[in-house]
C-alpha atoms as a PDB file:
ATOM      1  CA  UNK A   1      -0.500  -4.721 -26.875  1.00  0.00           C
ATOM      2  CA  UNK A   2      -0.982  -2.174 -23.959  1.00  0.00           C
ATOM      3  CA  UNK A   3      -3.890  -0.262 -23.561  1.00  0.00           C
ATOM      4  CA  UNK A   4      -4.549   3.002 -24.743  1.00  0.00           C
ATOM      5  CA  UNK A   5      -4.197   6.103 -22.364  1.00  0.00           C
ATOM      6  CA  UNK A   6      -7.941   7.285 -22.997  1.00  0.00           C
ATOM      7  CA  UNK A   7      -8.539   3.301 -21.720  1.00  0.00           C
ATOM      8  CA  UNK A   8      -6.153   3.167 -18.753  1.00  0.00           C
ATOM      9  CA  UNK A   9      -7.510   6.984 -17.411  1.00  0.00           C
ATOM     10  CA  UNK A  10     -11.203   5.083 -17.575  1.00  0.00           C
ATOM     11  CA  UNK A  11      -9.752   1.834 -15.724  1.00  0.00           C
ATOM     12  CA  UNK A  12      -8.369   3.975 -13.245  1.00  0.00           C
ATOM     13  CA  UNK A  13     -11.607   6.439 -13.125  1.00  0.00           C
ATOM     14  CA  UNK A  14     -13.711   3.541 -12.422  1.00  0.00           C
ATOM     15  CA  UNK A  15     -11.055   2.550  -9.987  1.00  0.00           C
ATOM     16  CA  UNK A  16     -11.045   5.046  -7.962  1.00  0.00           C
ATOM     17  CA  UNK A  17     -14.888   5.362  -8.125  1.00  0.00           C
ATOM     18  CA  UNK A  18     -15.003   1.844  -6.527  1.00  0.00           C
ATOM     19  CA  UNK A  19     -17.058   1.073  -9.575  1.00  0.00           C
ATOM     20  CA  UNK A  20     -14.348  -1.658 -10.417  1.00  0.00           C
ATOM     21  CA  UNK A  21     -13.925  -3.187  -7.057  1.00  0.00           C
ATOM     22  CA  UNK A  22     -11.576  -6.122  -5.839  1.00  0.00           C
ATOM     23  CA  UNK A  23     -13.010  -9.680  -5.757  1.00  0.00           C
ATOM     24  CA  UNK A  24     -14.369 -10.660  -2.821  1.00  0.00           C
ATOM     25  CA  UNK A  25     -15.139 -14.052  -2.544  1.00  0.00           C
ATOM     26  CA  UNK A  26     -17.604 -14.267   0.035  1.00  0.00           C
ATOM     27  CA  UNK A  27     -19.631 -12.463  -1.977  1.00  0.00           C
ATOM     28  CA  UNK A  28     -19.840 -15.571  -5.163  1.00  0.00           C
ATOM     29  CA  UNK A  29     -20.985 -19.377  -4.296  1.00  0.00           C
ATOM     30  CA  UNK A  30     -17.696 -20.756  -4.795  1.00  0.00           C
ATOM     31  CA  UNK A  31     -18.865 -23.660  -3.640  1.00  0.00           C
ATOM     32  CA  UNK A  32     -19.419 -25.952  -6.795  1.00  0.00           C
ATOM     33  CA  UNK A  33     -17.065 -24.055  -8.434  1.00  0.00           C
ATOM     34  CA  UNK A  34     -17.300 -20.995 -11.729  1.00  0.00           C
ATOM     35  CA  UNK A  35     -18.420 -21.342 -15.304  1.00  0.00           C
ATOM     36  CA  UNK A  36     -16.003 -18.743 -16.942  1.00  0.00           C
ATOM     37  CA  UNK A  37     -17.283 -17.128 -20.048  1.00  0.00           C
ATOM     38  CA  UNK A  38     -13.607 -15.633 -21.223  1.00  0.00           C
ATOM     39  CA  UNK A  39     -11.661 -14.308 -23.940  1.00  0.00           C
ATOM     40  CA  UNK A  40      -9.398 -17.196 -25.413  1.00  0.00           C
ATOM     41  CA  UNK A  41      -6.601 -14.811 -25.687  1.00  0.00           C
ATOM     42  CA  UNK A  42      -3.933 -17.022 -26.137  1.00  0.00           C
ATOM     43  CA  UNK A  43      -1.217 -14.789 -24.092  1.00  0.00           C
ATOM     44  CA  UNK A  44      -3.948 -13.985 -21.377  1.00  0.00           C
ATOM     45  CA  UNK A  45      -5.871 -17.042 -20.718  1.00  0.00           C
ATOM     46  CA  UNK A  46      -3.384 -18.983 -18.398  1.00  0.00           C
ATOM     47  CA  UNK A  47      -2.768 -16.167 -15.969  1.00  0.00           C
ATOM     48  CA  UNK A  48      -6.984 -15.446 -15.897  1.00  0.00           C
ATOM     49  CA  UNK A  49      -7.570 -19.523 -15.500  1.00  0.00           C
ATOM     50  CA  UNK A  50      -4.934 -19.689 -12.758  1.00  0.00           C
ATOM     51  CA  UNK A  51      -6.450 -17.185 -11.336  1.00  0.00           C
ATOM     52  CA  UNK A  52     -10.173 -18.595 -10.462  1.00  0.00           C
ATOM     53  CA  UNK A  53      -7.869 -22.215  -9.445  1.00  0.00           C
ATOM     54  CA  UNK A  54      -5.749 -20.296  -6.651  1.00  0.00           C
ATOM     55  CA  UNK A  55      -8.950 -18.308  -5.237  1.00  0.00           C
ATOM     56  CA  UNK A  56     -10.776 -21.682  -5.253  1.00  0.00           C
ATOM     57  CA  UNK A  57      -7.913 -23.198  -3.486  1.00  0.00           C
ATOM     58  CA  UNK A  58      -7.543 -20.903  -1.285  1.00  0.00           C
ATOM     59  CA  UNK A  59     -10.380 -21.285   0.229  1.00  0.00           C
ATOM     60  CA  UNK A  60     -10.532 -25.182   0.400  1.00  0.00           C
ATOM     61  CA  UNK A  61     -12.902 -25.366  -2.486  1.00  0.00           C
ATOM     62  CA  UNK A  62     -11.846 -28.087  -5.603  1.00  0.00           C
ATOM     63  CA  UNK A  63     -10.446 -26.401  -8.581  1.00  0.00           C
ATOM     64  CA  UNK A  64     -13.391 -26.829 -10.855  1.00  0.00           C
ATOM     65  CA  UNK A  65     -13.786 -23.734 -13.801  1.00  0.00           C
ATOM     66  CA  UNK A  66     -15.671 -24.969 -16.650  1.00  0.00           C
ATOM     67  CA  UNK A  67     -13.996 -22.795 -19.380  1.00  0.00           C
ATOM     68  CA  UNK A  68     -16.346 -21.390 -21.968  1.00  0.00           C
ATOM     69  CA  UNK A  69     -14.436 -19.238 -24.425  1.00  0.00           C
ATOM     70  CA  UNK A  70     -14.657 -17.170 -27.328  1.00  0.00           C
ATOM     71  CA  UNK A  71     -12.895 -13.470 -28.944  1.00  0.00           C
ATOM     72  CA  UNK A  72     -13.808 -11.058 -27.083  1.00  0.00           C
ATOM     73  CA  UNK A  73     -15.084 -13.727 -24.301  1.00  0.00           C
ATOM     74  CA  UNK A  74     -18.801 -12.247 -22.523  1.00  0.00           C
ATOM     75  CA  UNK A  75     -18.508  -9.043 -24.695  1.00  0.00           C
ATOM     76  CA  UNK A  76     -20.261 -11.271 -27.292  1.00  0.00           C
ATOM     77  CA  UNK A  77     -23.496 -11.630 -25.440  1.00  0.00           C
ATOM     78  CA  UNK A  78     -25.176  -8.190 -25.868  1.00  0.00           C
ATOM     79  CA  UNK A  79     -27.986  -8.826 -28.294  1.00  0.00           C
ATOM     80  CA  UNK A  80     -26.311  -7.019 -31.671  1.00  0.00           C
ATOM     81  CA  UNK A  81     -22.770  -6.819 -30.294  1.00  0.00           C
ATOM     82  CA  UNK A  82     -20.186  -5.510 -32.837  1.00  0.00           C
ATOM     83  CA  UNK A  83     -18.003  -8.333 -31.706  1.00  0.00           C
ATOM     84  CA  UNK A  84     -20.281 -10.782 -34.115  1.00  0.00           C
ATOM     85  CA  UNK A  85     -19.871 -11.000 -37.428  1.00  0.00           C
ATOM     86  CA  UNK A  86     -23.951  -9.958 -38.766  1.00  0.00           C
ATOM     87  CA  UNK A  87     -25.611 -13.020 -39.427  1.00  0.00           C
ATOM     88  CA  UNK A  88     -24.569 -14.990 -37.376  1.00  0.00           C
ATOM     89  CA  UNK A  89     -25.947 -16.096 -34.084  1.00  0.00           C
ATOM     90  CA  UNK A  90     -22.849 -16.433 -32.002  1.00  0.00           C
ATOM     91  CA  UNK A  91     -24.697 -14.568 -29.236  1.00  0.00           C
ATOM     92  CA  UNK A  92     -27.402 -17.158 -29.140  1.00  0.00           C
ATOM     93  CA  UNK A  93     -25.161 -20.119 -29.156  1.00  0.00           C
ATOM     94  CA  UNK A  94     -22.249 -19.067 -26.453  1.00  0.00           C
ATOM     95  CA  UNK A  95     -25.710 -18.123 -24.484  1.00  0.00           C
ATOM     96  CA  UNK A  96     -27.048 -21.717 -25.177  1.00  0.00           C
ATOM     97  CA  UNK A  97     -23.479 -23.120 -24.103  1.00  0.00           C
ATOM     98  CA  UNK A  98     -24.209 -21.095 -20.416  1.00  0.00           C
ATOM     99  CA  UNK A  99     -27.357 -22.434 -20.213  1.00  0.00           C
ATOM    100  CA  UNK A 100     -26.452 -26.158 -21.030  1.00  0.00           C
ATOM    101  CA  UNK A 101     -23.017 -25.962 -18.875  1.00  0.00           C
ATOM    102  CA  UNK A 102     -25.136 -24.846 -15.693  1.00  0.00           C
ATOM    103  CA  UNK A 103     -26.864 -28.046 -15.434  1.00  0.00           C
ATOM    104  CA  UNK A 104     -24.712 -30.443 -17.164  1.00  0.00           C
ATOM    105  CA  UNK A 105     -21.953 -29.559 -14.335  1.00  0.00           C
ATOM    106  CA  UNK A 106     -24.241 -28.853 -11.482  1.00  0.00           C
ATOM    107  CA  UNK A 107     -22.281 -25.056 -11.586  1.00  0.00           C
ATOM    108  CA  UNK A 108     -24.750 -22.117 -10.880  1.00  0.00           C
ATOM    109  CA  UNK A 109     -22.020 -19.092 -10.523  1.00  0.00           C
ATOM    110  CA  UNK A 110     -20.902 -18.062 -14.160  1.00  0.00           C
ATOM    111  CA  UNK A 111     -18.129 -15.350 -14.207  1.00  0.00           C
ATOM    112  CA  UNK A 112     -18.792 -12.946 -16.988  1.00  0.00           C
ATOM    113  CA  UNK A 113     -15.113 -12.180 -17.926  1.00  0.00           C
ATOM    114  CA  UNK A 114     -13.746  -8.939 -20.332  1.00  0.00           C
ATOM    115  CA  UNK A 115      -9.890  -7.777 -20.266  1.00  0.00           C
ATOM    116  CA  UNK A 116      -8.255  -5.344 -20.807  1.00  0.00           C
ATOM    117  CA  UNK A 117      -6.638  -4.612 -23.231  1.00  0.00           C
ATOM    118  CA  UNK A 118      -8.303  -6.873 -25.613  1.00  0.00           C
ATOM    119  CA  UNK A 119      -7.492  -7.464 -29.101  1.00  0.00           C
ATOM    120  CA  UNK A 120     -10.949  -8.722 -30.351  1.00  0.00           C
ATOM    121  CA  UNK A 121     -12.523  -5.408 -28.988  1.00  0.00           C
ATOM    122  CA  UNK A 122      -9.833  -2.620 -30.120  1.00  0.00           C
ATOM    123  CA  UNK A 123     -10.256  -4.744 -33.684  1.00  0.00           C
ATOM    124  CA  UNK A 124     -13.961  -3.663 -33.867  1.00  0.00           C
ATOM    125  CA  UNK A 125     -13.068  -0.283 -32.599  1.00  0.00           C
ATOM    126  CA  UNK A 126     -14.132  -0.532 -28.564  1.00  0.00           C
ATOM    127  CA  UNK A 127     -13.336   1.497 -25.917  1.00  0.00           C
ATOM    128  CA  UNK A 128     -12.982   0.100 -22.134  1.00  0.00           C
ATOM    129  CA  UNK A 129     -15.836   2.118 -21.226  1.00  0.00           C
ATOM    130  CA  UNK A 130     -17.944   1.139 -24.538  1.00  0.00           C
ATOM    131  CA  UNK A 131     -17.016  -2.407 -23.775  1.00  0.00           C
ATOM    132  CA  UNK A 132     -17.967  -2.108 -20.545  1.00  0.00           C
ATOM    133  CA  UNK A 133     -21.718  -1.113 -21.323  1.00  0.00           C
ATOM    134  CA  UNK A 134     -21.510  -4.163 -23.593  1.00  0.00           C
ATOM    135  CA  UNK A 135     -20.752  -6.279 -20.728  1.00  0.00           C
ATOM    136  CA  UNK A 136     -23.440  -5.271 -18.450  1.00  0.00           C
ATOM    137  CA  UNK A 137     -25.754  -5.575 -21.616  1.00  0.00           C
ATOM    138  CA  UNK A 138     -24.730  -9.266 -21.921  1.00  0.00           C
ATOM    139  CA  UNK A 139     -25.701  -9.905 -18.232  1.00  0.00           C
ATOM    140  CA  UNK A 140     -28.812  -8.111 -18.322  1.00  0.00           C
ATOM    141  CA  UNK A 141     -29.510 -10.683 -21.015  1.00  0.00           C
ATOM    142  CA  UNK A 142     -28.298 -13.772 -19.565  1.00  0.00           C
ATOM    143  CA  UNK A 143     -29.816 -12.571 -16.277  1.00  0.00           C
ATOM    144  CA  UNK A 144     -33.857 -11.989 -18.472  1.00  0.00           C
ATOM    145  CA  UNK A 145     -33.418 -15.762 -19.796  1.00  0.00           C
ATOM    146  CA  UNK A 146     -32.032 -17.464 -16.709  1.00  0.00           C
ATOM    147  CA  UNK A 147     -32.126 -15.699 -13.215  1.00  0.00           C
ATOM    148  CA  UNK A 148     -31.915 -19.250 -11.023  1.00  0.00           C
ATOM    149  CA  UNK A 149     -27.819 -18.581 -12.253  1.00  0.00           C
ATOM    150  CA  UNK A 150     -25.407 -16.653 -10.431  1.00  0.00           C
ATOM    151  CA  UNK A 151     -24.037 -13.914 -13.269  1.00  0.00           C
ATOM    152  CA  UNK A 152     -20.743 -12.124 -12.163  1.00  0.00           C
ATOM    153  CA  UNK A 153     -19.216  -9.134 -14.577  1.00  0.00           C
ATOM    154  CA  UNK A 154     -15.465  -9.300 -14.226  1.00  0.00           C
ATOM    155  CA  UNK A 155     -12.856  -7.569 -15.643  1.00  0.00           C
ATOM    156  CA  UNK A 156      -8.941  -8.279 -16.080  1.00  0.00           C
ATOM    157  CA  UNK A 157      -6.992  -5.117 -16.721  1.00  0.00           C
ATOM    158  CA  UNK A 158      -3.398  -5.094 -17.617  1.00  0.00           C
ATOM    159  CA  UNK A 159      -1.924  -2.180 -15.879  1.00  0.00           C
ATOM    160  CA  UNK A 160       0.797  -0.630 -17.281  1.00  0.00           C
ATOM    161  CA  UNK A 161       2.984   1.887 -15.737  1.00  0.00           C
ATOM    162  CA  UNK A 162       5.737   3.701 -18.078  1.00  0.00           C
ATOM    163  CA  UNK A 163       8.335   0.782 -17.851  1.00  0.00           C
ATOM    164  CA  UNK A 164       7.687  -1.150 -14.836  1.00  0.00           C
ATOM    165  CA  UNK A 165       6.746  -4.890 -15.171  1.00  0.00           C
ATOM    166  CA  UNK A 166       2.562  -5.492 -16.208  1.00  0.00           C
ATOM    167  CA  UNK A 167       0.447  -5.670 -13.118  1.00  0.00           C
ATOM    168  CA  UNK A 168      -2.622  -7.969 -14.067  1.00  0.00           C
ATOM    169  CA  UNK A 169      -5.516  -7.350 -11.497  1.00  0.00           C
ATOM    170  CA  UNK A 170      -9.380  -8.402 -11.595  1.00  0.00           C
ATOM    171  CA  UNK A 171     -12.249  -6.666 -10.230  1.00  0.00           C
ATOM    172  CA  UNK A 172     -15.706  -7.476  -9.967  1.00  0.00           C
ATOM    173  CA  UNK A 173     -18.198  -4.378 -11.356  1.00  0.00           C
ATOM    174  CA  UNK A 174     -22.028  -4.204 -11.403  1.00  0.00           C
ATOM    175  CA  UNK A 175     -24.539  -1.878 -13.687  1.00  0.00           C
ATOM    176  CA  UNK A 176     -25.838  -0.327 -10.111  1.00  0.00           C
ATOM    177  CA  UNK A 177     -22.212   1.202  -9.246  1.00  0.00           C
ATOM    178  CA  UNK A 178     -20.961   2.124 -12.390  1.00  0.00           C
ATOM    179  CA  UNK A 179     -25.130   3.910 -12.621  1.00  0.00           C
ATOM    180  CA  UNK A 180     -24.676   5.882  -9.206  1.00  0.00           C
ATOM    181  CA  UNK A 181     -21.166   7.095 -10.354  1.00  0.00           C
ATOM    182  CA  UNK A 182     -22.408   7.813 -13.731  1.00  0.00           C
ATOM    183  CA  UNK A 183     -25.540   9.715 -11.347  1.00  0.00           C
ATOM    184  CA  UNK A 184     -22.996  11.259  -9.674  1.00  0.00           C
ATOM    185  CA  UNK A 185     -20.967  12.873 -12.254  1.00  0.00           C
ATOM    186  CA  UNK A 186     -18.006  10.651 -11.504  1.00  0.00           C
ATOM    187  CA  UNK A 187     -18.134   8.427 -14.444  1.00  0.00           C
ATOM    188  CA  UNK A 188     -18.531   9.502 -18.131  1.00  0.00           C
ATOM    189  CA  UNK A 189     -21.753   8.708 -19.803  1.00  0.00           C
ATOM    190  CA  UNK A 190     -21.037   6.921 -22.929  1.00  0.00           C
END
C-alpha cells in the first residue's frame, strides 16, 4: 500500500524543513543497545529490525533491540489514541511493557517508531501529519512517567517515486523542530 500524495507532500515538507532529519547516532546511547516500540507490520518489520542491527554493528556495538510491538507500533501511546479500541487500556499496558523492558534488560534508549505508510493508521483514518502529533503525544507521555529513559520519535517512510523501486529511509524528529517550523509558517498546523 503506498502512501497517499497529501502524505508523501507532508513527508517531503517536513523533509525539507529538516523537521524529519537523518539518524545520527552519536546523538542516541547506543551503547546497551534500543528498546523498539514498532509497528508489527508483517511486510515492514524485517527491513526496520535490520535496520537498528546494522547501525549497532556498525559502530562495534552488540546487536541487542528488544522488540516491543503492536498495530500501529508508538502511535498507540497518546492517552485516547484512535488506534485503541475504547475500553481498553492498550495504552497503559504497551506503556507498562516500556517501563518493565528498561530495567529487566538494563536498556535506557527506547526508539519510538511510526511508518509510513501504515495500515493500522490509514484504517482509523490518520494522516502522516495527524499521526505525527500522535507520536510526539505518546513521548510527551512516556517522557511525564519516566524521564531517567532515553525516548527517541522515529519515523520509517516508504518513498515512492512514480515507478522506480521503494526507497525505505528513517529519520529521527522532535516536537521542538516540527514547533519552530510550524512557528515559522513552514509546516501546516494540524
Amino acid at each position: 500500500m503506498p502512501m497517499t500524495a497529501v502524505d508523501q507532500e507532508f513527508a517531503q515538507m517536513m523533509r525539507d524543513n529538516r523537521v524529519f532529519e537523518d539518524i545520527d547516532p552519536s546523538k542516541l546511547d547506543l551503547s546497551k543497545g534500543v528498546i523498539l516500540v514498532a509497528c508489527c507490520d508483517g511486510d515492514q518489520i524485517d527491513d526496520r529490525y535490520r535496520f537498528w542491527c546494522s547501525l549497532l554493528e556498525s559502530h562495534g556495538l552488540p546487536q541487542r533491540v528488544h522488540l516491543i510491538t503492536r498495530h500501529g507500533g508508538a502511535l498507540r501511546l497518546a492517552e485516547n489514541s484512535p488506534l485503541n479500541k475504547p475500553g481498553r487500556t492498550t495504552d497503559i499496558d504497551l506503556i507498562e511493557e516500556i517501563e518493565e523492558a528498561a530495567p529487566l534488560k538494563d536498556i535506557w534508549t527506547v526508539i519510538l517508531e511510526a511508518h509510513g505508510p501504515c495500515g493500522k493508521a490509514r484504517a482509523c483514518g490518520l494522516s502522516l501529519e495527524a499521526s505525527t502529533d500522535l507520536h510526539i503525544r505518546g513521548k510527551q507521555r512516556l517522557r511525564s512517567r519516566r524521564n531517567d529513559i532515553t525516548y527517541a520519535t522515529v519515523y520509517h517512510i516508504d518513498w515512492i517515486h512514480g515507478n522506480q523501486p521503494c526507497k525505505k529511509r528513517y529519520y529521527r524528529f522532535s516536537q521542538h523542530r516540527l514547533q519552530r517550523a510550524r512557528d515559522a509558517s513552514l509546516i501546516p498546523v494540524s
